[in-house]
C-alpha atoms as a PDB file:
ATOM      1  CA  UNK A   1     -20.298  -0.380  14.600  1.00  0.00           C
ATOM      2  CA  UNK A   2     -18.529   2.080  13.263  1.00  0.00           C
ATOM      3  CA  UNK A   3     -17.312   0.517  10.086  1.00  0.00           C
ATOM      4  CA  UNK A   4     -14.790   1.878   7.539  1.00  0.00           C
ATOM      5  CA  UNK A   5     -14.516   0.835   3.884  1.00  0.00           C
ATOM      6  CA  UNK A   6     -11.172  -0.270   3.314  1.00  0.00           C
ATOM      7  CA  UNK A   7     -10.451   2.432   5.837  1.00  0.00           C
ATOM      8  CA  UNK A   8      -7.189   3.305   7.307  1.00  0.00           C
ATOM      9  CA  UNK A   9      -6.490   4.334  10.911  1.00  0.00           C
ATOM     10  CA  UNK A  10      -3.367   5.006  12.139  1.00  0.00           C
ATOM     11  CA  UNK A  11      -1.585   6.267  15.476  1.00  0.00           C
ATOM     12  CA  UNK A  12       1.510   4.743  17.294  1.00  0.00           C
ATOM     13  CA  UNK A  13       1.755   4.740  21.224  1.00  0.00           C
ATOM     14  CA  UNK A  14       4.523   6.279  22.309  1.00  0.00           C
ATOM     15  CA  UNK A  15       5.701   5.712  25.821  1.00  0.00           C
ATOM     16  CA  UNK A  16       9.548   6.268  26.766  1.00  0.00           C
ATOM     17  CA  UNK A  17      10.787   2.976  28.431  1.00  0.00           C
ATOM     18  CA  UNK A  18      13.805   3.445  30.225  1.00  0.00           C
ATOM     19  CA  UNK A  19      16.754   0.748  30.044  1.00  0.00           C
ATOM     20  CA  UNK A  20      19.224  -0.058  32.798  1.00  0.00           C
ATOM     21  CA  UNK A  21      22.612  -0.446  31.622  1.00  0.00           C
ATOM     22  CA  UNK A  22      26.090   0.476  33.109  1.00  0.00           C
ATOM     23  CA  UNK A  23      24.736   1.853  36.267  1.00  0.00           C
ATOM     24  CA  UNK A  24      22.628   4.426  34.436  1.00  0.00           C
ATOM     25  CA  UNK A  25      19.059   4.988  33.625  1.00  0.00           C
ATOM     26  CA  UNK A  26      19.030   5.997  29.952  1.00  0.00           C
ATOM     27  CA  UNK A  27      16.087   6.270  27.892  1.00  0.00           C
ATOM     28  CA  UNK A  28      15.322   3.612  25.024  1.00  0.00           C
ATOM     29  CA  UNK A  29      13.430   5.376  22.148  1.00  0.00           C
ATOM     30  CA  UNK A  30       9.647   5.083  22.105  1.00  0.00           C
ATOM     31  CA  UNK A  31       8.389   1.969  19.842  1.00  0.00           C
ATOM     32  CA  UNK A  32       5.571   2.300  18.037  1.00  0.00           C
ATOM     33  CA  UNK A  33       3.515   0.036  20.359  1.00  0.00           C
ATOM     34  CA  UNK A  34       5.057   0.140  23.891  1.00  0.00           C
ATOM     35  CA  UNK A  35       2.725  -1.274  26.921  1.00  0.00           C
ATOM     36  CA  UNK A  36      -0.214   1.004  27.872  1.00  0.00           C
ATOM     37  CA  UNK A  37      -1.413   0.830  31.148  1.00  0.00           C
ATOM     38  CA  UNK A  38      -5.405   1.193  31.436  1.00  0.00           C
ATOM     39  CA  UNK A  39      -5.205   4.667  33.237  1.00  0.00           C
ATOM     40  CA  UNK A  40      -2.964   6.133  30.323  1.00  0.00           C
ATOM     41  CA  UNK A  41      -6.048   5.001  27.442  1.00  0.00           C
ATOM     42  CA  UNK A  42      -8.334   7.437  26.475  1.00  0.00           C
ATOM     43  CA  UNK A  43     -10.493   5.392  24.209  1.00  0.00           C
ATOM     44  CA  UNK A  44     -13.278   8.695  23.881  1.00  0.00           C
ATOM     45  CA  UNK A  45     -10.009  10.687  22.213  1.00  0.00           C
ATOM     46  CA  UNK A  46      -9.405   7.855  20.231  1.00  0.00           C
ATOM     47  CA  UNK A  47     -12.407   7.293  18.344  1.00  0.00           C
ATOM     48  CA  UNK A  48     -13.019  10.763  17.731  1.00  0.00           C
ATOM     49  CA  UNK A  49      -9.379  10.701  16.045  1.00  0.00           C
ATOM     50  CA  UNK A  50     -10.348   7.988  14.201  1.00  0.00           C
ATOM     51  CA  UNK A  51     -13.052   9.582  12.848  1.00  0.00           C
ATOM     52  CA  UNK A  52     -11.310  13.249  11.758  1.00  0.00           C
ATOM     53  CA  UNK A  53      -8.251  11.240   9.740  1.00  0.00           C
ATOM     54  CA  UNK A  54     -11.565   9.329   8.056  1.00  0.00           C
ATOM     55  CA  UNK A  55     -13.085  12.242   7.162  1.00  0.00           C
ATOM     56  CA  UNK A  56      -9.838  13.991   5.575  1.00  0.00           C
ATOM     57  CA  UNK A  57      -7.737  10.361   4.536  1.00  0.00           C
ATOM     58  CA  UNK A  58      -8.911  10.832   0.681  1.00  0.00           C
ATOM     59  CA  UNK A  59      -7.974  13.806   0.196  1.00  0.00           C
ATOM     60  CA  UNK A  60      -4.971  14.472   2.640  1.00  0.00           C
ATOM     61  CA  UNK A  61      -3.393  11.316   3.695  1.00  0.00           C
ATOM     62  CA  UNK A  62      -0.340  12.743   5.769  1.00  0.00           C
ATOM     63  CA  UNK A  63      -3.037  14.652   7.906  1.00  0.00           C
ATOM     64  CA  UNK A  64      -5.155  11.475   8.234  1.00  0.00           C
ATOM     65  CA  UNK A  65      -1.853   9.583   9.331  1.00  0.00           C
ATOM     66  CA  UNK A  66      -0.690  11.746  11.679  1.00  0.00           C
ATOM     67  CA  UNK A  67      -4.355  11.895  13.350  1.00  0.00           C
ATOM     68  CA  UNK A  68      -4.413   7.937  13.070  1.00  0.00           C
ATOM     69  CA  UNK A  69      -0.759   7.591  15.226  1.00  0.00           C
ATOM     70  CA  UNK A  70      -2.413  10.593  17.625  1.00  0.00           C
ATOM     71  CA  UNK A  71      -5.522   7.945  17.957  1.00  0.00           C
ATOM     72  CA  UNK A  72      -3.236   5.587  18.772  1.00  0.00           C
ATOM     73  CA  UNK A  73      -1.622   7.256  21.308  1.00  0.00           C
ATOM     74  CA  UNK A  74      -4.392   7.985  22.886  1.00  0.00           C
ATOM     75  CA  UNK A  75      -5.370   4.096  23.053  1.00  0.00           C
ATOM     76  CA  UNK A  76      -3.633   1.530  20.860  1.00  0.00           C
ATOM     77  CA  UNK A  77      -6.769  -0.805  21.873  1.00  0.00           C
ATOM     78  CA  UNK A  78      -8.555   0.965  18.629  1.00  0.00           C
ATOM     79  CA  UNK A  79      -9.167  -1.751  16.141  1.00  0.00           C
ATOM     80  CA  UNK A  80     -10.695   0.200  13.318  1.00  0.00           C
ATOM     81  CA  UNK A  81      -7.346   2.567  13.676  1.00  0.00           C
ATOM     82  CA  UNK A  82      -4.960   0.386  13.590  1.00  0.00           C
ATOM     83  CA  UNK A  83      -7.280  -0.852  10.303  1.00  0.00           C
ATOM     84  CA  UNK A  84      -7.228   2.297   8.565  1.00  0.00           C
ATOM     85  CA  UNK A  85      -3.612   3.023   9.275  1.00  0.00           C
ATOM     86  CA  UNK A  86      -2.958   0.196   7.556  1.00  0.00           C
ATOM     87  CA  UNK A  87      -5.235   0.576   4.321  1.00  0.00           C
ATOM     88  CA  UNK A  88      -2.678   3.717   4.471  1.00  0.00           C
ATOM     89  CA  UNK A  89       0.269   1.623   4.046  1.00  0.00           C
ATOM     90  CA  UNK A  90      -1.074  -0.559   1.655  1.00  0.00           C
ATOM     91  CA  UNK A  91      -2.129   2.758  -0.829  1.00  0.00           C
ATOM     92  CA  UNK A  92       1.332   4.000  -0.041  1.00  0.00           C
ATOM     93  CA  UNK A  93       3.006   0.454  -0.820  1.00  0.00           C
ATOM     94  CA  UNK A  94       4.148  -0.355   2.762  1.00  0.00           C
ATOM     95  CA  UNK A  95       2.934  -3.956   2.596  1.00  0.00           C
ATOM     96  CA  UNK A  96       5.005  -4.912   5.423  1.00  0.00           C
ATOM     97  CA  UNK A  97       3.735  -2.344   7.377  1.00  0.00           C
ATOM     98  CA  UNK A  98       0.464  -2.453   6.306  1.00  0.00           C
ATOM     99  CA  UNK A  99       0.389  -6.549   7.181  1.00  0.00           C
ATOM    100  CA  UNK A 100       1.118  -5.325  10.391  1.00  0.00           C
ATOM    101  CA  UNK A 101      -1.592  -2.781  11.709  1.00  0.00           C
ATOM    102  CA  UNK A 102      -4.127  -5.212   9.430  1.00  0.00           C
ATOM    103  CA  UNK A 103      -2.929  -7.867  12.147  1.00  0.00           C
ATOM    104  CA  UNK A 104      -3.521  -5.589  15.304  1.00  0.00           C
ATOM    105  CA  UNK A 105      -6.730  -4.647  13.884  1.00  0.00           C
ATOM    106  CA  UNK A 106      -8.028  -8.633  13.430  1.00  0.00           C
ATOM    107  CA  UNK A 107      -6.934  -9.303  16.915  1.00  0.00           C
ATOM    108  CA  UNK A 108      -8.616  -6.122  18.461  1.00  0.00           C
ATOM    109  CA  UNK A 109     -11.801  -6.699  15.757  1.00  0.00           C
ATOM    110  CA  UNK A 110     -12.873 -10.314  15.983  1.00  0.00           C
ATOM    111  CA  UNK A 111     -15.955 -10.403  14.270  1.00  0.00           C
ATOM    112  CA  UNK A 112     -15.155  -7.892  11.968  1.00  0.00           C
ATOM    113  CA  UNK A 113     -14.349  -9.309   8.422  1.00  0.00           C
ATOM    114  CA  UNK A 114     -12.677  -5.426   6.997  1.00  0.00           C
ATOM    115  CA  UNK A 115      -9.269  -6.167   8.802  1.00  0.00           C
ATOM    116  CA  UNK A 116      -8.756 -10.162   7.458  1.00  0.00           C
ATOM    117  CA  UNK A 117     -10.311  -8.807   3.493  1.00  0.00           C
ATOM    118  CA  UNK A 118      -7.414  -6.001   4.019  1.00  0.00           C
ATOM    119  CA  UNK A 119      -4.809  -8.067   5.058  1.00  0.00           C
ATOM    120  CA  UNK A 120      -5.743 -10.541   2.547  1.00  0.00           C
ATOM    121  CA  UNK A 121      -5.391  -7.480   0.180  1.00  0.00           C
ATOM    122  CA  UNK A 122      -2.121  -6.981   1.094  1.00  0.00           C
ATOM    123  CA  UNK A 123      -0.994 -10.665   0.871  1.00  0.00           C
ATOM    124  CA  UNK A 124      -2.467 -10.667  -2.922  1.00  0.00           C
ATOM    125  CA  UNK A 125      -0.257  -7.560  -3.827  1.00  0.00           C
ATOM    126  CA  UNK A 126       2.860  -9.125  -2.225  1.00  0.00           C
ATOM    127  CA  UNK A 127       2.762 -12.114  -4.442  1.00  0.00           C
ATOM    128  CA  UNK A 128       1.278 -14.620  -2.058  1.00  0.00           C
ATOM    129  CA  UNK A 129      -1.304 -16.395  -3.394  1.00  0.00           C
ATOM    130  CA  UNK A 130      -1.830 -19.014  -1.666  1.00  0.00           C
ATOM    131  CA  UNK A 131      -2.000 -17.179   1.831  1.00  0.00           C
ATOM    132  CA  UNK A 132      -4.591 -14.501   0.705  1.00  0.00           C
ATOM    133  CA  UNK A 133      -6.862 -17.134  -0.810  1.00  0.00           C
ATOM    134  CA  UNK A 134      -6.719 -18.784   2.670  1.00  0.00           C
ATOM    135  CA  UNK A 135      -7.266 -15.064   4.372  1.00  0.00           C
ATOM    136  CA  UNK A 136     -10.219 -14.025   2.457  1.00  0.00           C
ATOM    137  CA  UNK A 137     -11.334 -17.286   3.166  1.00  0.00           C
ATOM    138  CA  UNK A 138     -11.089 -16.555   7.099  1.00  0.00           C
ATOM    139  CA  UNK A 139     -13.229 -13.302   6.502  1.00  0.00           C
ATOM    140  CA  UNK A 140     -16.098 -15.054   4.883  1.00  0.00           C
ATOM    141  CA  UNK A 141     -16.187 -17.116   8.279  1.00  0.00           C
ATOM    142  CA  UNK A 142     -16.480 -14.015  10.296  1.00  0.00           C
ATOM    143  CA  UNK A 143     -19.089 -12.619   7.808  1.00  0.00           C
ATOM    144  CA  UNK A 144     -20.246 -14.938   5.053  1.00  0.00           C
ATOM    145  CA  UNK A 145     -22.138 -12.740   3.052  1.00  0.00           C
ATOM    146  CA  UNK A 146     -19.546  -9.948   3.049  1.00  0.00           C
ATOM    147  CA  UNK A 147     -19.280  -8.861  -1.303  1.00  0.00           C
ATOM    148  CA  UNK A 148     -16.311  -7.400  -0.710  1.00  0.00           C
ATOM    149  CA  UNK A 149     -14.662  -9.941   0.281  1.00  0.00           C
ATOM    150  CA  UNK A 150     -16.477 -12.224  -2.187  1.00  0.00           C
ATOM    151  CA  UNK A 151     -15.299 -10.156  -5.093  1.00  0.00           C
ATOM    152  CA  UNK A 152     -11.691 -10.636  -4.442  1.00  0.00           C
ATOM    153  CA  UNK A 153     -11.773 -13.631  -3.340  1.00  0.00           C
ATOM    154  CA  UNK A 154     -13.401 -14.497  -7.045  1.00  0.00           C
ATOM    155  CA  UNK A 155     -11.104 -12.582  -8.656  1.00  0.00           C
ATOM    156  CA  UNK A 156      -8.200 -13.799  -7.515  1.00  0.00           C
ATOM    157  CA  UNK A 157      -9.439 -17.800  -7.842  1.00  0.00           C
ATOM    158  CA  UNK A 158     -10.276 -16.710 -11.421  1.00  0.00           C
ATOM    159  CA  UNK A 159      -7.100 -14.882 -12.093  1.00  0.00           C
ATOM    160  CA  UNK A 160      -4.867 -17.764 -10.380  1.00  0.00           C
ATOM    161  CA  UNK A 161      -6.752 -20.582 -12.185  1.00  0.00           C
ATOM    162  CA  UNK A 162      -7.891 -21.522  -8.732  1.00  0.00           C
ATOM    163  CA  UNK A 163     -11.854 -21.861  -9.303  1.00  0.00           C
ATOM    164  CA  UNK A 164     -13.853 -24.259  -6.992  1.00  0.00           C
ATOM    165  CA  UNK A 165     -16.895 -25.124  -5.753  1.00  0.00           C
ATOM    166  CA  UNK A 166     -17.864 -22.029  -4.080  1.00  0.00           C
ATOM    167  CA  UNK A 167     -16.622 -19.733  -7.713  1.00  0.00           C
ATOM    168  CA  UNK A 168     -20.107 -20.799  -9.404  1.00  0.00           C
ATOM    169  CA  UNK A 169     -22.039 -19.756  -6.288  1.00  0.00           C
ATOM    170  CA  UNK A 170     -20.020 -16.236  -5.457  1.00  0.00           C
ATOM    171  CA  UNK A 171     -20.433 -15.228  -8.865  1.00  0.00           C
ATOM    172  CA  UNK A 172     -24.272 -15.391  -9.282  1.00  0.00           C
ATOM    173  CA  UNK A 173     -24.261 -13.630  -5.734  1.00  0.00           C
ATOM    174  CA  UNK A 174     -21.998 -11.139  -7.211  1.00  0.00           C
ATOM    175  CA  UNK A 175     -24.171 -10.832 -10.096  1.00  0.00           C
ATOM    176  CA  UNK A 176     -27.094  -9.989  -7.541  1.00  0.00           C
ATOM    177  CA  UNK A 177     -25.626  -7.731  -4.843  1.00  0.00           C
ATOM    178  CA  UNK A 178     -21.861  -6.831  -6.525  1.00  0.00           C
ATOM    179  CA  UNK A 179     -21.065  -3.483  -5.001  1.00  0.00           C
ATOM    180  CA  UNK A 180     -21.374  -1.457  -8.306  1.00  0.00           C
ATOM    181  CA  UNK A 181     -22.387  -1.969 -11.760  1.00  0.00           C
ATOM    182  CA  UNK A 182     -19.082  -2.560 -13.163  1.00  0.00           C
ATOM    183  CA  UNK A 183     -19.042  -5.502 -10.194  1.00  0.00           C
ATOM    184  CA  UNK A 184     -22.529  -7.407 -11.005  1.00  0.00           C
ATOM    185  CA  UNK A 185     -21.300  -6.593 -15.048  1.00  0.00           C
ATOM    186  CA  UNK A 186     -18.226  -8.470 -14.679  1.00  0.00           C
ATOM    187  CA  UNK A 187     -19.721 -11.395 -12.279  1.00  0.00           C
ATOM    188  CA  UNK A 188     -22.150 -12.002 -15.354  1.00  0.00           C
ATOM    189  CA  UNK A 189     -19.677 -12.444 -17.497  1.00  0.00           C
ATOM    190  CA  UNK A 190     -17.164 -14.761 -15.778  1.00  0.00           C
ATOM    191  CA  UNK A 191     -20.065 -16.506 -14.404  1.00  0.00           C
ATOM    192  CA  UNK A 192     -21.566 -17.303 -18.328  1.00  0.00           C
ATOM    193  CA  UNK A 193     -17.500 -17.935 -19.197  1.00  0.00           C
ATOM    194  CA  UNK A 194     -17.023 -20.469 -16.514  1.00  0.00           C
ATOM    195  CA  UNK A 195     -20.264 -22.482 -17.665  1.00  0.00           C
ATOM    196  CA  UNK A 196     -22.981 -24.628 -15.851  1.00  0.00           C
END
């Protein structure tokens, strides 16, 4: 599985759909995800899309965007697209956005936990507490040992006052596997703060 971290896809189908109206065809502006019919996917160009605005997305997002909406195009079936289109929006502040393609890509990525800790990601920055505790906690059923998703998860409960049964427990796994030093440094420490 071809698995981004935090990554950020993006690509926007973009089929004219024509409108009836006073006796004349007349041609309705593409949306960003009009129908595709199977014959029009090309899931091959896709992928490889996906993979070029990877490659280039840290150090020239507008590139990487416009090859994420041409990966779309080519099939707006791709999951980890729509995924790291959205991480896009959420570096560039487009939360709404960003909520959105993180949505596509937890529908089109089931058992995939990157789209629901993004999208919880997202929630967190807009304020909403409450909903991205509940998100993260949807990605840790997908994947149960996924740290990245334990971090934040921890770190907002801590930072909200929200601790519970499972805070003792994430942060000595934290402490373990954390991603980087600073990570397993700073589970030690909230984990000898918040006691036996």
């Amino acid at each position: 599985m071809n698995r981004p971290v935090h990554t950020l896809v993006w690509t926007i189908a973009a089929m004219a759909m024509p409108l009836l109206g006073a006796g004349c065809a007349t041609t309705n502006p593409p949306g960003p995800y009009s129908p595709m019919m199977e014959a029009g996917r090309d899931p091959a160009a896709s992928q490889r899309l996906t993979r070029e605005a990877a490659a280039v997305i840290a150090t020239d997002p507008a590139r990487a965007e416009s090859l994420l909406r041409d990966a779309l195009n080519a099939d707006l079936y791709n999951g980890p697209a729509h995924n790291n289109l959205g991480a896009l929006y959420l570096a560039q502040g487009k939360l709404y956005e960003a909520a959105g393609e993180f949505e596509w890509a937890r529908k089109l990525m089931p058992g995939h936990p990157d789209p629901r800790l993004n999208l919880a990601l997202t929630l967190e920055k807009a304020g909403r507490t409450d909903e991205a505790l509940a998100t993260y906690a949807t990605a840790l059923e997908v994947y149960p040992e996924h740290i990245p998703t334990m971090q934040a998860l921890t770190r907002l409960q801590l930072r909200a006052g929200r601790a519970d049964e499972r805070t003792a427990r994430f942060l000595d796994e934290i402490s373990l596997r954390g991603e980087t030093p600073a990570w397993r440094d700073w589970a030690r420490f909230q984990r000898a703060r918040l006691g036996p």
